[in-house]
Protein backbone atom coordinates (compact mmCIF):
# COMPACT_ATOMS: atom_id res chain seq x y z
CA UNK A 1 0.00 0.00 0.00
CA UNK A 2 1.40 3.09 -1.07
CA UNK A 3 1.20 5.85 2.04
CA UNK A 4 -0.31 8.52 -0.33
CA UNK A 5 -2.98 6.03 -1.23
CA UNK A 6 -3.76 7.01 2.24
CA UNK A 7 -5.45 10.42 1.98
CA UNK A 8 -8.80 11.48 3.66
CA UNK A 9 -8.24 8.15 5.47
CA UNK A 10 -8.50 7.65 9.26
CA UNK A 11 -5.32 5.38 10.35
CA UNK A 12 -5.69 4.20 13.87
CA UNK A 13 -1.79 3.82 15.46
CA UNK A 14 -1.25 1.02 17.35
CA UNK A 15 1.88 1.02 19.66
CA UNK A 16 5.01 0.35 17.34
CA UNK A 17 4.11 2.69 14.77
CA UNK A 18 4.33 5.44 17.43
CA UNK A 19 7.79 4.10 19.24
CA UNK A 20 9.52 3.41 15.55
CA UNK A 21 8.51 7.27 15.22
CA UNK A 22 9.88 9.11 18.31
CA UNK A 23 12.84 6.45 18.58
CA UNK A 24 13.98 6.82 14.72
CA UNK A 25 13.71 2.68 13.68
CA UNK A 26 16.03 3.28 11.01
CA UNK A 27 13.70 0.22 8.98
CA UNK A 28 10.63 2.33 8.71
CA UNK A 29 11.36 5.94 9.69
CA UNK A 30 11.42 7.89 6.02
CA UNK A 31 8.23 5.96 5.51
CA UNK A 32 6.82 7.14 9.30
CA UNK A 33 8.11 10.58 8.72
CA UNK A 34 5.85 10.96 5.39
CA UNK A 35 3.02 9.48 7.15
CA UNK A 36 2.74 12.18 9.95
CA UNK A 37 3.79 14.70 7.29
CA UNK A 38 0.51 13.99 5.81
CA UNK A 39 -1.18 14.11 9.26
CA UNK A 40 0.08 17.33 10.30
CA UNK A 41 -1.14 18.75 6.53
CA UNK A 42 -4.44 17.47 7.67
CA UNK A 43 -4.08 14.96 4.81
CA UNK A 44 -5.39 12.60 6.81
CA UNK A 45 -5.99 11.48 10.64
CA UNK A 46 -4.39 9.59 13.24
CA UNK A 47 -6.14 8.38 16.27
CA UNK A 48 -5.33 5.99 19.18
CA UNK A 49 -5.67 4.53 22.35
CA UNK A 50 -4.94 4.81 26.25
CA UNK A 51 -3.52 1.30 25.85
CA UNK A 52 -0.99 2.85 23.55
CA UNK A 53 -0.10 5.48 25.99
CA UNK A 54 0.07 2.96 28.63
CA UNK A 55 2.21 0.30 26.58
CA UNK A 56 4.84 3.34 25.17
CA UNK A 57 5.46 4.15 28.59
CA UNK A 58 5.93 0.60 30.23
CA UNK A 59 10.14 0.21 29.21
CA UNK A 60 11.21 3.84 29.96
CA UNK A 61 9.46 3.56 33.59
CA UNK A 62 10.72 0.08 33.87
CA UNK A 63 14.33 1.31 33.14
CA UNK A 64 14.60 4.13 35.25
CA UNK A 65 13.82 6.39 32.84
CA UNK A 66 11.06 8.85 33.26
CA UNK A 67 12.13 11.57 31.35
CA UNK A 68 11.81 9.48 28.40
CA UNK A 69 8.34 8.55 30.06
CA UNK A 70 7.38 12.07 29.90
CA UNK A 71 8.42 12.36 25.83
CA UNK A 72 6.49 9.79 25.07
CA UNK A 73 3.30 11.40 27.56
CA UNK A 74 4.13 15.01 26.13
CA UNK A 75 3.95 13.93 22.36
CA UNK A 76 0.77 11.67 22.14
CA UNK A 77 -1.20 14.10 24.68
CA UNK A 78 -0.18 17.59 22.85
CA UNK A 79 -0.26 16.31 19.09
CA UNK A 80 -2.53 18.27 17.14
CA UNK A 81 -2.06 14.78 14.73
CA UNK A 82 -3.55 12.42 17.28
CA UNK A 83 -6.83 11.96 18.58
CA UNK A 84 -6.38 9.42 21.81
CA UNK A 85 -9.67 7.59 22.51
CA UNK A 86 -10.60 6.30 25.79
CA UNK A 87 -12.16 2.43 26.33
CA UNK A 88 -15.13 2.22 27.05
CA UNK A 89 -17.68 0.03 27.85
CA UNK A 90 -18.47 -1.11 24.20
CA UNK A 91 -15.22 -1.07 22.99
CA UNK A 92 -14.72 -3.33 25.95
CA UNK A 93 -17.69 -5.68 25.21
CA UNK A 94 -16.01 -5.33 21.54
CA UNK A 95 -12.60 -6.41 22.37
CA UNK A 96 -13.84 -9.47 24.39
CA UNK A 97 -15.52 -10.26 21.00
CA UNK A 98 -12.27 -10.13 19.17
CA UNK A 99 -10.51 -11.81 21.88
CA UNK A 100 -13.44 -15.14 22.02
CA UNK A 101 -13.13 -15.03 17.86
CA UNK A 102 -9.45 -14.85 17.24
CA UNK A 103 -7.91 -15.55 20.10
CA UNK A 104 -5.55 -12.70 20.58
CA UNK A 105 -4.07 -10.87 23.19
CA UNK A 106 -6.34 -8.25 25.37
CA UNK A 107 -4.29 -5.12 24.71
CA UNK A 108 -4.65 -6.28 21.04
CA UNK A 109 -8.49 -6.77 21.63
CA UNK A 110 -8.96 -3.67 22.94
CA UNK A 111 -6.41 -1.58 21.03
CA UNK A 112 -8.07 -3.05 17.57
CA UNK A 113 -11.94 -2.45 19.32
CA UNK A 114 -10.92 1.20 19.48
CA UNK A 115 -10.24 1.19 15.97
CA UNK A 116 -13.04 -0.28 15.06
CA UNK A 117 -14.98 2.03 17.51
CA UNK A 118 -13.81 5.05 16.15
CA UNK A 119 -14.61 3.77 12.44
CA UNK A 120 -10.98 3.79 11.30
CA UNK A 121 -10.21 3.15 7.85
CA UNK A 122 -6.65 1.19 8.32
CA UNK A 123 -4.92 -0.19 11.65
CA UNK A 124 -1.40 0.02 11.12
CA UNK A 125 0.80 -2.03 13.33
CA UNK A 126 3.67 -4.13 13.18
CA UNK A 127 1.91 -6.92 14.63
CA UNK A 128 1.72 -9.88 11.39
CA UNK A 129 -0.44 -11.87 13.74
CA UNK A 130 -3.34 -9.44 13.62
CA UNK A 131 -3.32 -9.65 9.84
CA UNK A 132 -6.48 -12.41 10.10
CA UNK A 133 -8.38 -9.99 11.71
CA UNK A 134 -11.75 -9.10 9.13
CA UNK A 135 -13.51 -6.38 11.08
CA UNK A 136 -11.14 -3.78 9.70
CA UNK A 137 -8.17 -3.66 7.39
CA UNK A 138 -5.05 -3.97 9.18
CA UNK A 139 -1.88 -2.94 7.61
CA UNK A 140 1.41 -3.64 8.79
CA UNK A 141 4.87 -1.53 8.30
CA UNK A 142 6.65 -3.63 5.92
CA UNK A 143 3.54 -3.33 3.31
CA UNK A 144 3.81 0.66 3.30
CA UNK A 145 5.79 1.98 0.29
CA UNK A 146 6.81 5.41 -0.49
CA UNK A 147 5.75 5.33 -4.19
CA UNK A 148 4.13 3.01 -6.54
């Protein structure tokens, strides 16, 4: 999928996306850094989750590091980019759908509920195992391109 093919679409970010992003994954960045140039153009929208907020912060709190905790807090709160949507009951009653059906993890559950939720057009993760998920198109990194 080429990233322009993107446009007027709502892409719901789970939690690598984000940390390839604000760390620089070397793999993925010039493609990431096109992305949210189209986001901040208003090209198209990003939302999220808690769960994301939650997950981004776990290693940098875990080493030590809470000034790296606060980055990640400070960008995904203050982004004009990002809409971050809270779980609620029926996106909780949603992921323990997804969970029964596929079998997958509950942060996955609950981070792919909120896309669904929040009508999303494209869930883009890193996450191959989601792929067999048919309540919404998920995309992972590795099938972005640049250009056709």
């Amino acid at each position: 999928m080429v990233i322009e093919d993107l446009a007027s679409k709502i892409i719901f970010l789970d939690t690598a996306p984000l940390i390839y992003f604000i760390e620089g994954h070397s793999l993925h960045q010039e493609k990431l850094v096109r992305l949210f140039e189209l986001g901040d153009k208003g090209e198209l929208s990003f939302i999220t989750s808690t769960i994301t907020l939650l997950e981004v912060l776990v290693k940098p709190l875990r080493e030590g590091r809470p000034e790296i905790a606060d980055q990640y807090r400070r960008i995904l709160t203050n982004a004009t980019a990002i809409e971050i949507k809270d779980t609620t009951i029926s996106i909780a009653e949603q992921a323990a759908i997804l969970r029964a059906k596929y079998g997958i993890r509950t942060p996955d559950a609950i981070q792919l509920a909120s896309s669904i939720d929040a009508a999303a057009d494209i869930f883009l993760t890193n996450d191959v195992r989601l792929r067999s998920i048919r309540e919404i198109s998920v995309v992972t990194m590795d099938e972005l391109r640049l250009s056709a």
